[in-house]
C-alpha atoms as a PDB file:
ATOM      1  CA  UNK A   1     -12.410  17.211 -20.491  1.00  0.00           C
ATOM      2  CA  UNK A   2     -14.446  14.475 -17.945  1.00  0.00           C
ATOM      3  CA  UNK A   3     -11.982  12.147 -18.175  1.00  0.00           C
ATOM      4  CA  UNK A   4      -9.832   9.999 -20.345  1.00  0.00           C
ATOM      5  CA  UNK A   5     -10.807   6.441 -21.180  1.00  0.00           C
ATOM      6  CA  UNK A   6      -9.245   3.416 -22.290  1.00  0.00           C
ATOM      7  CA  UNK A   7     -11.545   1.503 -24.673  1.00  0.00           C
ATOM      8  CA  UNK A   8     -10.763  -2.469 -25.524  1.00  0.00           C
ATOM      9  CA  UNK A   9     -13.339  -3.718 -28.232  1.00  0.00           C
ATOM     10  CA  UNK A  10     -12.068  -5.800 -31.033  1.00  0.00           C
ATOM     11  CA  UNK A  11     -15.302  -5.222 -33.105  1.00  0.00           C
ATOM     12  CA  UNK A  12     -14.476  -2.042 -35.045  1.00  0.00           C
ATOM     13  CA  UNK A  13     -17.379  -0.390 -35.389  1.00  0.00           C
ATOM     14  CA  UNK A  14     -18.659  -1.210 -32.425  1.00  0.00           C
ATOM     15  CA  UNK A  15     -15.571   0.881 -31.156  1.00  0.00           C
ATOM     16  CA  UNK A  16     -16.091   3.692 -33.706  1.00  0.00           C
ATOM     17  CA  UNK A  17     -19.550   4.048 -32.276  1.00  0.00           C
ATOM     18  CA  UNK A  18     -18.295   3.826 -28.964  1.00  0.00           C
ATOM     19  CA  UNK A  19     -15.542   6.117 -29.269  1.00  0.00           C
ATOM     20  CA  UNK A  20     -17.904   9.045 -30.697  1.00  0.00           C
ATOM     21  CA  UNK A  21     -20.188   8.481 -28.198  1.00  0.00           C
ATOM     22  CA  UNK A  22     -18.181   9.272 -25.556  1.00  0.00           C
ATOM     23  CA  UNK A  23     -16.039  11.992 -27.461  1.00  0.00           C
ATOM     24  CA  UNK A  24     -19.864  13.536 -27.550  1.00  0.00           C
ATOM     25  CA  UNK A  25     -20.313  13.269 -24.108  1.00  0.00           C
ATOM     26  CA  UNK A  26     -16.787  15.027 -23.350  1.00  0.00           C
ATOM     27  CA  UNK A  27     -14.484  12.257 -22.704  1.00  0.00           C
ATOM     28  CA  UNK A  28     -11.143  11.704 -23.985  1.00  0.00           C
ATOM     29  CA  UNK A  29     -11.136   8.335 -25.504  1.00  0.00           C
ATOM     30  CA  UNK A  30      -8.268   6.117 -26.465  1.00  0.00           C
ATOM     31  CA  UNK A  31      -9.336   3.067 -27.865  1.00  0.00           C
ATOM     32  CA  UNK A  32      -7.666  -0.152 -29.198  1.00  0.00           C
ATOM     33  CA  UNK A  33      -8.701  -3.456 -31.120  1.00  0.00           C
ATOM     34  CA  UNK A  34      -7.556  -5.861 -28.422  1.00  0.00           C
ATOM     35  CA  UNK A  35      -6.622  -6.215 -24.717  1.00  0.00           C
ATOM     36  CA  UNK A  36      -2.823  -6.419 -25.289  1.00  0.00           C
ATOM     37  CA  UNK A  37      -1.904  -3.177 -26.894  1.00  0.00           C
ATOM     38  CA  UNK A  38      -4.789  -1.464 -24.578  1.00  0.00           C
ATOM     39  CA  UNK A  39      -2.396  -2.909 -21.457  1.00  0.00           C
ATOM     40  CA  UNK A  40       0.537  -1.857 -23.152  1.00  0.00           C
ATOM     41  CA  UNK A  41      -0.805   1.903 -23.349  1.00  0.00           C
ATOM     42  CA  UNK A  42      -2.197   1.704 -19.999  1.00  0.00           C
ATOM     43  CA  UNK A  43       1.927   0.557 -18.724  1.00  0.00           C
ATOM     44  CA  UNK A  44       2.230   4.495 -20.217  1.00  0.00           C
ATOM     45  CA  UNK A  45      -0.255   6.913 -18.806  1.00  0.00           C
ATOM     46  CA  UNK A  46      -2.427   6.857 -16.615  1.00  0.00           C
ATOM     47  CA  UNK A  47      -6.995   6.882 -17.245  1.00  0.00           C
ATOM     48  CA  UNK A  48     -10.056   7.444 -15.045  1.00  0.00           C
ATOM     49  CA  UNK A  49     -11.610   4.655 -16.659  1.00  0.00           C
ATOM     50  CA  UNK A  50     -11.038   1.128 -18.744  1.00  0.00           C
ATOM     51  CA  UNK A  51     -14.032   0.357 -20.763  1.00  0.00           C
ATOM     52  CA  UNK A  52     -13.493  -3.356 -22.177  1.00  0.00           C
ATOM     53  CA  UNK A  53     -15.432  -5.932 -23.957  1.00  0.00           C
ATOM     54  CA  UNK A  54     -14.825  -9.563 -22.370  1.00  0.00           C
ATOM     55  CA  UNK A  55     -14.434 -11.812 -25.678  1.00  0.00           C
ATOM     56  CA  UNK A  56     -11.159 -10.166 -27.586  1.00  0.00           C
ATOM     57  CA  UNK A  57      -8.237 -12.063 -29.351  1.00  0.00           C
ATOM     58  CA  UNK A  58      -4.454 -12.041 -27.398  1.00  0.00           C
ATOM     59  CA  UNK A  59      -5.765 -10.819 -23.879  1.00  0.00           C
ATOM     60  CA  UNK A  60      -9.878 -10.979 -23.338  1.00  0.00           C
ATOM     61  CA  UNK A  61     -11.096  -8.237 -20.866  1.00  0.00           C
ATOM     62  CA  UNK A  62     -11.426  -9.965 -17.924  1.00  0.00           C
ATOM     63  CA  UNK A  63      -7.796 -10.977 -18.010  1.00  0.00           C
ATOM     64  CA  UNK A  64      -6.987  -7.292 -19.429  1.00  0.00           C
ATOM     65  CA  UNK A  65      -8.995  -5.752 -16.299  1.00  0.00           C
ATOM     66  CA  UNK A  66      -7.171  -7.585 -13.639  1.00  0.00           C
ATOM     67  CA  UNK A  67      -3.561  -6.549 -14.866  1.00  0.00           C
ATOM     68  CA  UNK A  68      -4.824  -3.283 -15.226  1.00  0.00           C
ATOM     69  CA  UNK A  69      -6.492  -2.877 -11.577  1.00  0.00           C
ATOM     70  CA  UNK A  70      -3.349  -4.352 -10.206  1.00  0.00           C
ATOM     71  CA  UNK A  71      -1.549  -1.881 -11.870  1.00  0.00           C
ATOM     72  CA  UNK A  72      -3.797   0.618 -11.026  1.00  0.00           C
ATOM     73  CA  UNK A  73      -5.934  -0.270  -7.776  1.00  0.00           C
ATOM     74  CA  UNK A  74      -8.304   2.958  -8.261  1.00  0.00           C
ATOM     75  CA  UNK A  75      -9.221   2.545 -12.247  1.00  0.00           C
ATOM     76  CA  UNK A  76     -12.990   1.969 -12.715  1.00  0.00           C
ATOM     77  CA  UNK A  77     -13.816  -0.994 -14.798  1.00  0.00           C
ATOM     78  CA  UNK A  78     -16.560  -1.316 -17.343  1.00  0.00           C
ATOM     79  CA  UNK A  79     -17.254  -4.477 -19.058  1.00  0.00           C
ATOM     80  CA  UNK A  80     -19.283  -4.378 -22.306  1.00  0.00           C
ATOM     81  CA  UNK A  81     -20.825  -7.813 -23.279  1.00  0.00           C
ATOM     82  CA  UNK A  82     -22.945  -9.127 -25.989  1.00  0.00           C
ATOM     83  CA  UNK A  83     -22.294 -12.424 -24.272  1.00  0.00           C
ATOM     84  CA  UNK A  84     -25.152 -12.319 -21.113  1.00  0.00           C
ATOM     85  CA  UNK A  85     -24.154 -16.339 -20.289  1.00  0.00           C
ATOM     86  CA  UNK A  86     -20.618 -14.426 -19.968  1.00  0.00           C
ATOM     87  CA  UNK A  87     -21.834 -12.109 -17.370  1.00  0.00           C
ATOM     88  CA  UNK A  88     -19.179 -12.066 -14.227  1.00  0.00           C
ATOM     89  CA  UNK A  89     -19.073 -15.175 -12.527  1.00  0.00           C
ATOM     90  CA  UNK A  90     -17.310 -15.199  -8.943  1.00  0.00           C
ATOM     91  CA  UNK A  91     -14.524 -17.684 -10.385  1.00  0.00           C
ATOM     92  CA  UNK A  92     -13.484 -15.899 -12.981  1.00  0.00           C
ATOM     93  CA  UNK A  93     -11.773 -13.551 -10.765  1.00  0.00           C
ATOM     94  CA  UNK A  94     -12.245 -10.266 -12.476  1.00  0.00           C
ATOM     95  CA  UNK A  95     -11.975  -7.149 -10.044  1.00  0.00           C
ATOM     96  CA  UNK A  96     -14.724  -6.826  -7.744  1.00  0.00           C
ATOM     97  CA  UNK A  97     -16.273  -3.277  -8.266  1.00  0.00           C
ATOM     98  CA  UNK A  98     -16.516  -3.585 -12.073  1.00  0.00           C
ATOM     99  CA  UNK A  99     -19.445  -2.900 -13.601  1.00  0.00           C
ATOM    100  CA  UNK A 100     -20.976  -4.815 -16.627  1.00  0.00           C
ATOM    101  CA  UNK A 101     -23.408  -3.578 -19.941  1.00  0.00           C
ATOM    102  CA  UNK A 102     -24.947  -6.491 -21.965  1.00  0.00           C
ATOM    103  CA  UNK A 103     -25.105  -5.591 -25.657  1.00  0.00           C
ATOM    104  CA  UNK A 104     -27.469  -4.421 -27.062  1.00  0.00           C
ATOM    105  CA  UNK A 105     -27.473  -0.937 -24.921  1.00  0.00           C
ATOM    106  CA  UNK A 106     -28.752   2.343 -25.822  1.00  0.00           C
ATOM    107  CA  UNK A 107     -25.564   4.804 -26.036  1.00  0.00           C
ATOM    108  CA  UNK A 108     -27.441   7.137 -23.202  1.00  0.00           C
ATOM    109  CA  UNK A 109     -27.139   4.163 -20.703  1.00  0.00           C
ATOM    110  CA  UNK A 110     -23.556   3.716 -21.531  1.00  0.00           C
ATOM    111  CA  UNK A 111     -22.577   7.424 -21.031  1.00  0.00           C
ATOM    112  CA  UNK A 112     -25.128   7.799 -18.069  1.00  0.00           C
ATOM    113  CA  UNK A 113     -23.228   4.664 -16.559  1.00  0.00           C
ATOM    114  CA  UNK A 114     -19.437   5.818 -17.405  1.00  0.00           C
ATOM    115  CA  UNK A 115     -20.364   9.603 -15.530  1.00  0.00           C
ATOM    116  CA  UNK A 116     -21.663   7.518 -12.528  1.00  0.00           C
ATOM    117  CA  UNK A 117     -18.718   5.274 -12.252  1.00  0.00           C
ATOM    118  CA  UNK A 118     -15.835   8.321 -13.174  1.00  0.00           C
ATOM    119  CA  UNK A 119     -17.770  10.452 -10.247  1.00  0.00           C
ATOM    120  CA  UNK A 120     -17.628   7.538  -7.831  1.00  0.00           C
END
């Protein structure tokens, strides 16, 4: 196993997609349909990486990333975004280091990006 990942997308199969994809690559992949419960798991056990879209219902990602860095100072942070306008602006105060993928994005880029970030 490369790593276990926590995966916040609300569209389901966008996350079904997701989830195999990374399964593929050899990650172990926990993923949830909104930013809440993923929190709630994260409160539980520890991952190498949170991979979260920034538009969900109950807690949106940017929201659900800064809880979870301040819970966890060395989790990596992926946003995935089909929202480009959305793309990290300073004020919206999401953790520093996290990296962002606009939708649409080719599932080799996404894998590629999550091995670079985990071996950081």
């Amino acid at each position: 196993m490369r790593g276990r990942i926590l995966l916040a997308e609300d569209d389901e199969d966008m996350r079904r997609f997701l989830t195999k994809a990374l399964e593929h690559a050899g990650y172990d992949v926990l993923a949830f349909d909104n930013g809440l419960s993923a929190y709630n798991r994260l409160l539980d056990e520890p991952f190498n990486l949170l991979l979260t879209d920034i538009v969900m219902p109950e807690m949106d990602g940017i929201e659900l990333a800064r809880k979870a860095s301040a819970l966890d100072p060395d989790l990596r942070i992926m946003f995935i975004t089909g929202f480009a306008a959305v793309a990290l602006n300073p004020d919206m105060a999401a953790p520093q280091d996290a990296k962002i993928l606009s939708k649409p994005f080719h599932l080799r880029d996404l894998v590629n990006e999550v091995d670079r970030l985990i071996a950081a």
